[in-house]
N, C-alpha and C. Protein backbone atom coordinates (compact mmCIF):
# COMPACT_ATOMS: atom_id res chain seq x y z
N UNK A 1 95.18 96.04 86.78
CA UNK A 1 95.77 95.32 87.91
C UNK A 1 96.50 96.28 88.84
N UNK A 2 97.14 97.15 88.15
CA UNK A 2 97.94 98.38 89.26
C UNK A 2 96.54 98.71 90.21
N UNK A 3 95.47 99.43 89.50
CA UNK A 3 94.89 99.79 90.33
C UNK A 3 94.20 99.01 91.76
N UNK A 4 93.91 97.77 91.32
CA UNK A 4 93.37 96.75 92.11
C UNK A 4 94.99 96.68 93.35
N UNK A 5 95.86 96.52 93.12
CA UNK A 5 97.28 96.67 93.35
C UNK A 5 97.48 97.63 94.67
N UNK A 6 96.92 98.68 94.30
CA UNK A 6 96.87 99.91 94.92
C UNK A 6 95.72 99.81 96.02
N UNK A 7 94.60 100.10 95.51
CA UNK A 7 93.26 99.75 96.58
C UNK A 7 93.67 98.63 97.77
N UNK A 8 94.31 97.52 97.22
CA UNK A 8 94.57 96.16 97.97
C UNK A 8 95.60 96.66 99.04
N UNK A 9 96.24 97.31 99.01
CA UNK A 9 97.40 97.98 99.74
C UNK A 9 97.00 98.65 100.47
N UNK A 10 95.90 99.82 100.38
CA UNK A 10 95.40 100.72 100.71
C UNK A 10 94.22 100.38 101.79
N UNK A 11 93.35 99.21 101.25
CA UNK A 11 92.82 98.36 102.38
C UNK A 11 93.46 98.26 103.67
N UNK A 12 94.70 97.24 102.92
CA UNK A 12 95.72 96.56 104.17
C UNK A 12 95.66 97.62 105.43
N UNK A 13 96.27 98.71 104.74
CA UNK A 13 96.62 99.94 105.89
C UNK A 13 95.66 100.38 106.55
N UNK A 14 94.32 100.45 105.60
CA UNK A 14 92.92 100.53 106.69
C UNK A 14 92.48 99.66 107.48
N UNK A 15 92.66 98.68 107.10
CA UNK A 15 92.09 97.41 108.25
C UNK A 15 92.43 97.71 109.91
N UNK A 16 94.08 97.71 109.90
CA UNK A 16 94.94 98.43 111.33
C UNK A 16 94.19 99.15 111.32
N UNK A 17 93.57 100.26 110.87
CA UNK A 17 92.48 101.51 111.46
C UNK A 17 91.42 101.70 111.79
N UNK A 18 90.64 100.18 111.40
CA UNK A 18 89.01 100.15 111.97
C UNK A 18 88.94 100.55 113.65
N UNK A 19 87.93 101.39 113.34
CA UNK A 19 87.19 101.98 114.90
C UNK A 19 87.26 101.15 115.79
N UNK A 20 86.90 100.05 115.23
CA UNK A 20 86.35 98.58 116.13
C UNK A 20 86.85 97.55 115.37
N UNK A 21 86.92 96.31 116.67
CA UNK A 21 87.64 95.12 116.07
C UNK A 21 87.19 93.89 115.46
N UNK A 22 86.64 94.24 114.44
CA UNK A 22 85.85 92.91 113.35
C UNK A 22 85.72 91.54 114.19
N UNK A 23 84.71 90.65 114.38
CA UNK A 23 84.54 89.62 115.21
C UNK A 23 85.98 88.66 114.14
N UNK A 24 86.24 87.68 114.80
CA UNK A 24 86.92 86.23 114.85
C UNK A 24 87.14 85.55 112.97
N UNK A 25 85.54 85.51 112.43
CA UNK A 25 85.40 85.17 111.46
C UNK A 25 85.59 85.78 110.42
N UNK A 26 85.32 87.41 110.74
CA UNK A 26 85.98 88.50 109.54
C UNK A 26 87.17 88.41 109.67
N UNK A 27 87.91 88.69 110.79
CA UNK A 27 89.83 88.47 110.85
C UNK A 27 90.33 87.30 110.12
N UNK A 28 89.92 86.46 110.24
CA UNK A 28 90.39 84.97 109.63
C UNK A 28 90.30 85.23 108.40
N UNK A 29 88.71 85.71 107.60
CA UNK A 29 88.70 85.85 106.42
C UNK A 29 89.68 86.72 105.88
N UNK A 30 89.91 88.02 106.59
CA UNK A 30 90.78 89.10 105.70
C UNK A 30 92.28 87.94 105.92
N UNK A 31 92.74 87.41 106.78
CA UNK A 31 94.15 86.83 106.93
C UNK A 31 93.85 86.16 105.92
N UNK A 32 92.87 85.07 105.60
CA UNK A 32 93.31 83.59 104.47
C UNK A 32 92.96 85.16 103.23
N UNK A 33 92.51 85.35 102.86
CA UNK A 33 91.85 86.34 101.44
C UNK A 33 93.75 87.17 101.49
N UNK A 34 94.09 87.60 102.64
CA UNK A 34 95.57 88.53 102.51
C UNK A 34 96.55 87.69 101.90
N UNK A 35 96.49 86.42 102.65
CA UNK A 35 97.24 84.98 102.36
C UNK A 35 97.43 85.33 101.04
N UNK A 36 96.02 84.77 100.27
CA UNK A 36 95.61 84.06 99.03
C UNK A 36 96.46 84.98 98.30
N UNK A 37 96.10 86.42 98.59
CA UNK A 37 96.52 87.60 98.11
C UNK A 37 98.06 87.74 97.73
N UNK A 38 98.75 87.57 98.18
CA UNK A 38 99.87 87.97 98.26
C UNK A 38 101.15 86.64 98.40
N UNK A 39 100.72 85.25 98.19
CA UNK A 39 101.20 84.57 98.46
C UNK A 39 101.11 82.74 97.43
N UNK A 40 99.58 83.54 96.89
CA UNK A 40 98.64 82.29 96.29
C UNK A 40 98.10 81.09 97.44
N UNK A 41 98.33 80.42 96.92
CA UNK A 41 97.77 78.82 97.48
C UNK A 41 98.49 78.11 98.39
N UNK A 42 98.22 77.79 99.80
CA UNK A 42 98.60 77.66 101.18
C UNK A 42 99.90 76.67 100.49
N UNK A 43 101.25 77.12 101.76
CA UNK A 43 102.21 75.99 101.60
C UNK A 43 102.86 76.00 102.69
N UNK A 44 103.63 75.06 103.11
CA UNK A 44 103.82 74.42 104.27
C UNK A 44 102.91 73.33 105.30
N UNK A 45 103.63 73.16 105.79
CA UNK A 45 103.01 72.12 107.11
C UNK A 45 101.45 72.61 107.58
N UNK A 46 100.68 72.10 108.16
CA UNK A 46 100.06 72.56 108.89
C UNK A 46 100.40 72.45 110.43
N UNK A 47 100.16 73.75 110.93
CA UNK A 47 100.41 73.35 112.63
C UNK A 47 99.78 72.57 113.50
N UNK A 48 100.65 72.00 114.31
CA UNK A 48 99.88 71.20 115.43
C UNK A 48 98.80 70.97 115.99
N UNK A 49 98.80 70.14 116.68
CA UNK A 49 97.00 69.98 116.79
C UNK A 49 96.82 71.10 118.02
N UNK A 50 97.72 71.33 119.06
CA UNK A 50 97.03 72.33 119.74
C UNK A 50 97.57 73.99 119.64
N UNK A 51 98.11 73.78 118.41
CA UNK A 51 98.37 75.56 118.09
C UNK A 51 96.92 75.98 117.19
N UNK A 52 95.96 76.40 118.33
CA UNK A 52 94.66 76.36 117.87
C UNK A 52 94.55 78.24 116.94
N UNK A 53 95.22 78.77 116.75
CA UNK A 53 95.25 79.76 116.19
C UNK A 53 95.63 79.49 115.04
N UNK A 54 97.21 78.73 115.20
CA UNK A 54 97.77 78.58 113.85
C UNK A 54 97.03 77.89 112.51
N UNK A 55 96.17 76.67 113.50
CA UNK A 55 95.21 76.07 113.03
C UNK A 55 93.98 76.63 112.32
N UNK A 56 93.54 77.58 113.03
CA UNK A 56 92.34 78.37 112.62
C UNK A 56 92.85 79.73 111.23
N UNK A 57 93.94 79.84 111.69
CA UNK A 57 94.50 80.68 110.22
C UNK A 57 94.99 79.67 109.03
N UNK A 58 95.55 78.79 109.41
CA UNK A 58 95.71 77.80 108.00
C UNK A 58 94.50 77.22 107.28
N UNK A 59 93.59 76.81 108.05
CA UNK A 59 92.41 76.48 107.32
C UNK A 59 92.13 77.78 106.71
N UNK A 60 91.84 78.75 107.16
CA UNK A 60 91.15 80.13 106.74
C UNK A 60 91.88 80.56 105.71
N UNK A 61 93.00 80.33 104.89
CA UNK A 61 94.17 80.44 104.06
C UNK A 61 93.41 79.14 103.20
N UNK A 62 93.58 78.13 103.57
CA UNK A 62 93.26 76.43 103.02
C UNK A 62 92.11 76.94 101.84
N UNK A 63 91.22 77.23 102.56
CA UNK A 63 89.86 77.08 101.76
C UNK A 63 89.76 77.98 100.46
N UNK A 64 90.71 78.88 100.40
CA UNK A 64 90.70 79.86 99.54
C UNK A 64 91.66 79.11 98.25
N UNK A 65 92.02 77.93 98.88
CA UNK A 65 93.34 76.91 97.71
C UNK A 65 92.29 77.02 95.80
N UNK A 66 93.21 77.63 95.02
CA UNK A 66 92.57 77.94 94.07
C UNK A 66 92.21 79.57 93.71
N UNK A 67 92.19 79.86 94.20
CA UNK A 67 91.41 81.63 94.06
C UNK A 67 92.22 82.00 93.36
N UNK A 68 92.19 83.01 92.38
CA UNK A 68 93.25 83.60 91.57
C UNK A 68 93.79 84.50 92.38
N UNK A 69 94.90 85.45 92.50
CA UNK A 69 95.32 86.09 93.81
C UNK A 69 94.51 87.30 93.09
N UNK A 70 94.47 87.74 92.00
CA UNK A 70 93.57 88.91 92.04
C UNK A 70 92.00 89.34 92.26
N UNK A 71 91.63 87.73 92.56
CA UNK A 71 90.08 87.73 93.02
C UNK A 71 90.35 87.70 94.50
N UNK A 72 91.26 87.09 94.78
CA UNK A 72 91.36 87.56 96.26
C UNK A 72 91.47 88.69 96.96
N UNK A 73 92.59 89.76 96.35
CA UNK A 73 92.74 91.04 96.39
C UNK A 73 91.27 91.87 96.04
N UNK A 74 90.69 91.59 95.35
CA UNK A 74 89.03 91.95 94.79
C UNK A 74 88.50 91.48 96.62
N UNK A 75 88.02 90.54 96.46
CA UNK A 75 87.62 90.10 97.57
C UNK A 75 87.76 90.87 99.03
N UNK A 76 88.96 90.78 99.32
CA UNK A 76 89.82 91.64 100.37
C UNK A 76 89.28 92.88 100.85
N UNK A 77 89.47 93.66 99.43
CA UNK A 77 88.86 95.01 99.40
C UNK A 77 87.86 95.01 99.61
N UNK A 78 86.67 94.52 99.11
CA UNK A 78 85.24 94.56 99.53
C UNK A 78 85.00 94.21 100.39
N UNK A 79 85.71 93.18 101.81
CA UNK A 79 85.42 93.25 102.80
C UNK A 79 85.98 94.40 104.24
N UNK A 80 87.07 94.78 103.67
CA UNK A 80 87.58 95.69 104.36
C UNK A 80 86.91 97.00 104.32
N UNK A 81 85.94 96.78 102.71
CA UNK A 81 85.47 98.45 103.38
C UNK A 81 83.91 98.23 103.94
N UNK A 82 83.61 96.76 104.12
CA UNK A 82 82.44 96.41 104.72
C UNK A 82 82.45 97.12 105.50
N UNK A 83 83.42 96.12 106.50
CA UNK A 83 83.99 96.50 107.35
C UNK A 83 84.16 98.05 107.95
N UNK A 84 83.75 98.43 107.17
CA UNK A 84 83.79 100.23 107.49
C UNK A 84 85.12 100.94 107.23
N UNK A 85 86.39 100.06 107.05
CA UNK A 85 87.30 101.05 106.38
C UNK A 85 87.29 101.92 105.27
N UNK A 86 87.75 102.85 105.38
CA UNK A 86 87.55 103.74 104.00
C UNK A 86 87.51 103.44 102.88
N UNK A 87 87.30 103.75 101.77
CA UNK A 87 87.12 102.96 100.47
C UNK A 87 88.23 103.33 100.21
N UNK A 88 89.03 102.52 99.68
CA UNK A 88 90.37 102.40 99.28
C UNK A 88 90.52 102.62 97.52
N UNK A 89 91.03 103.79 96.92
CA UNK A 89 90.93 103.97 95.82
C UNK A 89 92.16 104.58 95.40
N UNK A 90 92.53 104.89 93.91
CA UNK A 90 93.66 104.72 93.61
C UNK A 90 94.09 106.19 93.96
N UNK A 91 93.25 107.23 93.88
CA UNK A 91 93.74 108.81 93.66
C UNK A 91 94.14 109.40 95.00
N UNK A 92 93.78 108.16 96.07
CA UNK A 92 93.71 108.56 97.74
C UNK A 92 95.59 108.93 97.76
N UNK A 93 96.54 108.35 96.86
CA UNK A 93 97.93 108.95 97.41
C UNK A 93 97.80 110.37 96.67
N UNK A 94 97.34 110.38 95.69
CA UNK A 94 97.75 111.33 94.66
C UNK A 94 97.22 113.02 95.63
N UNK A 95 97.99 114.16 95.51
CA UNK A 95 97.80 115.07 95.78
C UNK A 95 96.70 116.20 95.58
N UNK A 96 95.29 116.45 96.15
CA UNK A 96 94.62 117.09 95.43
C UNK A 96 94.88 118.80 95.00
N UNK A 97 94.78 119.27 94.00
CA UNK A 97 95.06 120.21 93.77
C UNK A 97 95.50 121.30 94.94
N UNK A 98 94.43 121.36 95.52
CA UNK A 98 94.39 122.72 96.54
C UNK A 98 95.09 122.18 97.54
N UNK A 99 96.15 121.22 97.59
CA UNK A 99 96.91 120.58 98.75
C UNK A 99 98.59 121.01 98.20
N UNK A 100 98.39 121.53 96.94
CA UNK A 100 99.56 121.94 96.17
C UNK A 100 100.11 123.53 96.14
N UNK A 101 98.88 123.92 96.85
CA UNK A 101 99.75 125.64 96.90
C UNK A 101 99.79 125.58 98.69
C-alpha cells in the first residue's frame, strides 16, 4: 500500500505537468477517481441545478460510490500515465547513486 501510496502522489504531481490538456471526460475521471481516492464515497449536498461544473464533478465522484480507495488510487495511476504522464514509481524520490557524489 505505501508503494501504491507513493505512485498515487507522484501521479497527482504529474497530471499539473501534462504537455497537453486531457479532454473534459479524462479531467472529470482523474477528479471523481482523486475524490474516491483520498476521500472515499461522495458526501455532501449536491450542487445546484445551474452550478453546471459542480454538477459535472459530483456525479464524476458519484459513480465511483463504492470503489475501495485503493482501487481508485490503482485506477488513477493508470490513467494518468495514459495520459502520458511519467510513470510514477516508488524509487523516482529516492537518489540515484551517481547523483550522490
Amino acid at each position: 500500500m505505501a508503494d501504491l501510496q507513493l505512485q498515487f502522489e507522484n501521479a497527482a504531481r504529474a497530471v499539473s505537468e501534462l504537455p497537453t490538456r486531457p479532454d473534459n471526460a479524462s479531467l472529470l475521471r482523474l477528479y471523481g477517481l482523486y475524490k474516491q481516492a483520498t476521500e472515499g464515497d461522495v458526501h455532501g449536498q449536491k450542487p445546484g441545478f445551474f452550478d453546471f461544473v459542480g454538477n459535472a464533478k459530483y456525479d464524476a465522484w458519484e459513480t465511483l460510490r463504492g470503489m475501495p480507495q485503493a482501487h481508485a488510487m490503482q485506477a488513477y495511476v493508470d490513467l494518468a500515465t495514459h495520459l502520458g504522464a511519467p510513470a510514477a514509481s516508488s524509487d523516482e524520490d529516492q537518489p540515484r547513486e551517481r547523483d550522490r557524489t
